[in-house]
N, C-alpha and C. Protein backbone atom coordinates (compact mmCIF):
# COMPACT_ATOMS: atom_id res chain seq x y z
N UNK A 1 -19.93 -14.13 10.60
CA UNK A 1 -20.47 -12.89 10.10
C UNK A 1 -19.33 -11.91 9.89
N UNK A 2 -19.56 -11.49 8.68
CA UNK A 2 -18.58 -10.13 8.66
C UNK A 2 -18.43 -8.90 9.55
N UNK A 3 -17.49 -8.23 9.39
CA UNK A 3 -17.68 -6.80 10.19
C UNK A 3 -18.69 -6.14 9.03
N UNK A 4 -18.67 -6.02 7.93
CA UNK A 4 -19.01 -5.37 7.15
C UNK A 4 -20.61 -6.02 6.52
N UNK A 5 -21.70 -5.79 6.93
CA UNK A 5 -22.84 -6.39 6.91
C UNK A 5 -23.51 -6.77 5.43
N UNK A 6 -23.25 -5.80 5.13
CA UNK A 6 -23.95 -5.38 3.31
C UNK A 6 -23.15 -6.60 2.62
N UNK A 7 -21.90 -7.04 2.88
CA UNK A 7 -20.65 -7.43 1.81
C UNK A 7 -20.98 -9.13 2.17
N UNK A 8 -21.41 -10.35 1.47
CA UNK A 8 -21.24 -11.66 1.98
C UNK A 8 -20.07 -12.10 2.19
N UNK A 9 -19.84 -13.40 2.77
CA UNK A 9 -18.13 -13.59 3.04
C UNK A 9 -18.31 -14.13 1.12
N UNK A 10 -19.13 -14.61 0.44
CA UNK A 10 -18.73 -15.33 -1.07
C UNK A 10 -17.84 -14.26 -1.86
N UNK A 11 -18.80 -13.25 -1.22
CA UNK A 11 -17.88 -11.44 -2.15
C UNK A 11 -17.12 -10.62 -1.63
N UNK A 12 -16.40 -11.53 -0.61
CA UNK A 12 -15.39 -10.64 0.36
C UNK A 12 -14.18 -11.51 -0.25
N UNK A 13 -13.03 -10.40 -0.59
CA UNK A 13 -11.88 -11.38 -0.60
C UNK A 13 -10.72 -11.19 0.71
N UNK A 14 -10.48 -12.26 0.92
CA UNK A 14 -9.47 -12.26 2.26
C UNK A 14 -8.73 -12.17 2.11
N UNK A 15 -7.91 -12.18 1.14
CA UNK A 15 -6.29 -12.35 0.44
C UNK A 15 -5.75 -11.39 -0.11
N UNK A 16 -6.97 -9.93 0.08
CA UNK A 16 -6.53 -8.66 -0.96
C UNK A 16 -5.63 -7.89 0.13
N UNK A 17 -4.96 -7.04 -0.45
CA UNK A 17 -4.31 -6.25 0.47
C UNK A 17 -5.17 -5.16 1.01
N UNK A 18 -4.71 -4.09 1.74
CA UNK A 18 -5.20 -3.02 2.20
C UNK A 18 -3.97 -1.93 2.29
N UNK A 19 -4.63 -0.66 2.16
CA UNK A 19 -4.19 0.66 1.79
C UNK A 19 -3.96 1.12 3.15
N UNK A 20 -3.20 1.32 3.80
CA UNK A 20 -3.56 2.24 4.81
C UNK A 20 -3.29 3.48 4.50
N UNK A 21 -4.42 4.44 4.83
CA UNK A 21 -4.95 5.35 4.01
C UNK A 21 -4.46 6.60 5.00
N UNK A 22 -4.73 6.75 6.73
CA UNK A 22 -4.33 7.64 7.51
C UNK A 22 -3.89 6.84 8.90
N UNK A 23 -3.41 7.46 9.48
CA UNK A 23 -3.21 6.94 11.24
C UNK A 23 -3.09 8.14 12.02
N UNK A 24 -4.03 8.08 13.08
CA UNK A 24 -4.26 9.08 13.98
C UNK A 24 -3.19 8.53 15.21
N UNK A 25 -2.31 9.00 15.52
CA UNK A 25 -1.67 8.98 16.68
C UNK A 25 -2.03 8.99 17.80
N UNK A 26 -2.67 9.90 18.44
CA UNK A 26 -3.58 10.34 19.62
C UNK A 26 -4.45 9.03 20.45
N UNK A 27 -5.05 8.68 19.02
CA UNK A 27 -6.31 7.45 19.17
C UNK A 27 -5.59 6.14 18.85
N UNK A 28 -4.20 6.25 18.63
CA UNK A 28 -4.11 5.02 17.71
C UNK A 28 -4.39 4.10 16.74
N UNK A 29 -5.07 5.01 15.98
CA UNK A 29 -6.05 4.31 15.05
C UNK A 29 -5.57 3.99 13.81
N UNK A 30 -5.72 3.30 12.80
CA UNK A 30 -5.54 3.31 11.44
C UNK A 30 -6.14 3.18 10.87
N UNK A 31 -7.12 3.94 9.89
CA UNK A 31 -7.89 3.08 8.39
C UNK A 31 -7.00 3.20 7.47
N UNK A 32 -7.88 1.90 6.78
CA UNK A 32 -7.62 1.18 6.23
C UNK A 32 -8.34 0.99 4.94
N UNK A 33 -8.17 0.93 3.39
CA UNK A 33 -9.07 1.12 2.57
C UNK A 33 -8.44 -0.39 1.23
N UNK A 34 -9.83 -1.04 1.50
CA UNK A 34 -9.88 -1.90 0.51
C UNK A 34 -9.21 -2.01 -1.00
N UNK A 35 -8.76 -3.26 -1.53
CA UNK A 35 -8.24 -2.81 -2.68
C UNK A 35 -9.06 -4.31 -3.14
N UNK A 36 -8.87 -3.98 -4.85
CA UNK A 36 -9.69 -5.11 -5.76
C UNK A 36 -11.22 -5.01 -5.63
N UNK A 37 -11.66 -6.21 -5.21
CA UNK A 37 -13.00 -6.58 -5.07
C UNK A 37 -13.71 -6.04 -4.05
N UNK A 38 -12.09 -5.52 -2.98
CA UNK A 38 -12.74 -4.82 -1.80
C UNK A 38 -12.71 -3.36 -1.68
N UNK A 39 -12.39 -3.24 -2.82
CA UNK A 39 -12.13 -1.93 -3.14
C UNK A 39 -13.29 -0.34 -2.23
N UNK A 40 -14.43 -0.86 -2.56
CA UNK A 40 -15.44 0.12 -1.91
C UNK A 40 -15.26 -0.02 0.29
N UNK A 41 -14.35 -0.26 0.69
CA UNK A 41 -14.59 -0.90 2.14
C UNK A 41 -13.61 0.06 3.19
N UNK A 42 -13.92 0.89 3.73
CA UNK A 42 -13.04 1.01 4.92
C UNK A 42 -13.06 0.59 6.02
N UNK A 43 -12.29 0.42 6.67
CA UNK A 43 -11.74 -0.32 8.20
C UNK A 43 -10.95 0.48 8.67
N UNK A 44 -11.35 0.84 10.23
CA UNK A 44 -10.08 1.74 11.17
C UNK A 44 -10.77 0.29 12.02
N UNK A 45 -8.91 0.02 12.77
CA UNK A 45 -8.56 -0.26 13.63
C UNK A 45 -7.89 -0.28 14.70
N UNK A 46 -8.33 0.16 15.77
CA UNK A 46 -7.83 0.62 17.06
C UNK A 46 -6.66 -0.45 17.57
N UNK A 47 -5.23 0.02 18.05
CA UNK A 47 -4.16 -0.81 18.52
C UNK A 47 -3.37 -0.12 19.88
N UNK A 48 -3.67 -1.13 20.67
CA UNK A 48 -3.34 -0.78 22.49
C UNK A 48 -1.85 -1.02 22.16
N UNK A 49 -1.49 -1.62 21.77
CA UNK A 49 -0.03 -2.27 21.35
C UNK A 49 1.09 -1.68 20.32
N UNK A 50 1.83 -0.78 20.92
CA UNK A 50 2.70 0.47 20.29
C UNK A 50 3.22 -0.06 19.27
N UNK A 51 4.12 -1.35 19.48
CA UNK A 51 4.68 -1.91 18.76
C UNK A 51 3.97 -2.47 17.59
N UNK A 52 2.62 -2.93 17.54
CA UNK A 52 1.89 -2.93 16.30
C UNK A 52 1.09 -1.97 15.36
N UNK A 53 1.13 -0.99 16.32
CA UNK A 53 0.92 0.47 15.80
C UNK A 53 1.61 1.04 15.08
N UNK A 54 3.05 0.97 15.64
CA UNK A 54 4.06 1.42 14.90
C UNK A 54 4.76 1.28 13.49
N UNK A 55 4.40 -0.02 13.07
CA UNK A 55 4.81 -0.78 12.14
C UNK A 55 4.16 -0.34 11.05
N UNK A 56 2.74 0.33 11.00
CA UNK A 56 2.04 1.27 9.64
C UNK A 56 2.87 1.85 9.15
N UNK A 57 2.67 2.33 8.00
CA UNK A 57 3.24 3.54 7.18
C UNK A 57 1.83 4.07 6.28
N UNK A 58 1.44 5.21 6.30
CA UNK A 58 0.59 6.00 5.46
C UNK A 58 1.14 5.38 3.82
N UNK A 59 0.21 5.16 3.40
CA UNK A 59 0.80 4.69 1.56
C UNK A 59 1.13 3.21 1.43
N UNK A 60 1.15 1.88 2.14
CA UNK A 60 1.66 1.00 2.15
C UNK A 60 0.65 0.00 1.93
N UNK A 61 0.83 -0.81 1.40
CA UNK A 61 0.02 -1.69 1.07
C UNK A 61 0.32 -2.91 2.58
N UNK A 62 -1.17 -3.52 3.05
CA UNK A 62 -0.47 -4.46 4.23
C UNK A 62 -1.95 -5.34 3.87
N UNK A 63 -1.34 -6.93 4.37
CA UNK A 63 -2.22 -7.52 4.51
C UNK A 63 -2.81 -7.99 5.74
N UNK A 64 -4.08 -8.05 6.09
CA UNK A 64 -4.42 -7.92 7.64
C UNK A 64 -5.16 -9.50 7.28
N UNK A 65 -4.81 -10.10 8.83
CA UNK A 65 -5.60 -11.38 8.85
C UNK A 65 -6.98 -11.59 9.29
N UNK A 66 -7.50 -12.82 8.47
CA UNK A 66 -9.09 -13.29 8.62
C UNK A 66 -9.63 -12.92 9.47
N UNK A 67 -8.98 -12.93 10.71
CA UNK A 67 -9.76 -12.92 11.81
C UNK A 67 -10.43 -11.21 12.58
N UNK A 68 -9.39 -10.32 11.75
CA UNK A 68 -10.09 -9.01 11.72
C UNK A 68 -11.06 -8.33 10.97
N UNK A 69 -11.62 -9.81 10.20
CA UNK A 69 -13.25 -9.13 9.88
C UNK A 69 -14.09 -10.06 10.21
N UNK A 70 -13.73 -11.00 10.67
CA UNK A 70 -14.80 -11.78 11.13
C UNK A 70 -15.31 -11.13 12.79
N UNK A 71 -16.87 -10.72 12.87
CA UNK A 71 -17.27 -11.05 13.48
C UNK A 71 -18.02 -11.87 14.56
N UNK A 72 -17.70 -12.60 15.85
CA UNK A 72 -18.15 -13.18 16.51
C UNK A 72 -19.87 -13.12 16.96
N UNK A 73 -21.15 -13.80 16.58
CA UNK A 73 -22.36 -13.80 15.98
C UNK A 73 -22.48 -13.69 17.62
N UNK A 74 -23.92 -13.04 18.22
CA UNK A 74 -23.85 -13.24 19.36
C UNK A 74 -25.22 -14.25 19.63
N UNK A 75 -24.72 -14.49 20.71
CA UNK A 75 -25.56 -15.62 21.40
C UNK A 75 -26.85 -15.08 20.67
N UNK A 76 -27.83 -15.83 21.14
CA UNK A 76 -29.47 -15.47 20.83
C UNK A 76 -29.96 -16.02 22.19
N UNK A 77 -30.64 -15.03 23.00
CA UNK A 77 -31.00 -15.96 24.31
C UNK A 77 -32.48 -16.29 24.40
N UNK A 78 -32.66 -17.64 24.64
CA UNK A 78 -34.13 -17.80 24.53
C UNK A 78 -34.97 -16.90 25.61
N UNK A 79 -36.03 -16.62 24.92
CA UNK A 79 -37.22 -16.05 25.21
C UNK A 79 -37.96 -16.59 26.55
N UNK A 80 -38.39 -16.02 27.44
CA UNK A 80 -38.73 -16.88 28.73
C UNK A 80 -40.07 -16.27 28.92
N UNK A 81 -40.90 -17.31 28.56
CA UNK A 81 -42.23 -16.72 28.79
C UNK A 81 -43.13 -17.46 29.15
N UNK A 82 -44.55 -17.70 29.99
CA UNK A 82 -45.21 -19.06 30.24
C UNK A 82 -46.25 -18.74 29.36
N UNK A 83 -46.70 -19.96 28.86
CA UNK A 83 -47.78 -20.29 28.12
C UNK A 83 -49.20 -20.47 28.74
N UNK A 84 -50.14 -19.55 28.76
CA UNK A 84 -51.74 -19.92 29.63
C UNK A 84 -52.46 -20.41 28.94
């Protein structure tokens, strides 16, 4: 499943770059704004890790890997109920 619910993975492209658009210091944050097909999409992503934080630049085109939009689907836990 995507992060992005509305978007299927058929009409998601993985290979486009991304804009990073601002970075909040404070929070560590960066969004991030789609380009091409993904053009309509923002993404902020939070980074504990200075050194990968650091490496943004406002204006730069970067490509971020698969695995930061895939969401992990969660369990489904069966239903526990008795039958009379």
């Amino acid at each position: 499943m995507l992060h992005f619910p509305s978007v299927s993975e058929e009409a998601f492209d993985f290979e486009a770059d991304w804009l990073v658009k601002s970075i909040d210091e404070t929070q560590k944050q960066v969004l991030f704004v789609g380009q091409g097909k993904n053009g309509d999409l923002e993404l902020v992503l939070t980074y504990q890790d200075q050194e990968q934080f650091e490496r943004f630049l406002v204006g730069e085109l970067v490509s971020l890997p698969k695995e930061v939009f895939i969401v992990p689907e969660t369990e489904s836990y069966p239903s526990q109920y008795e039958c009379f």
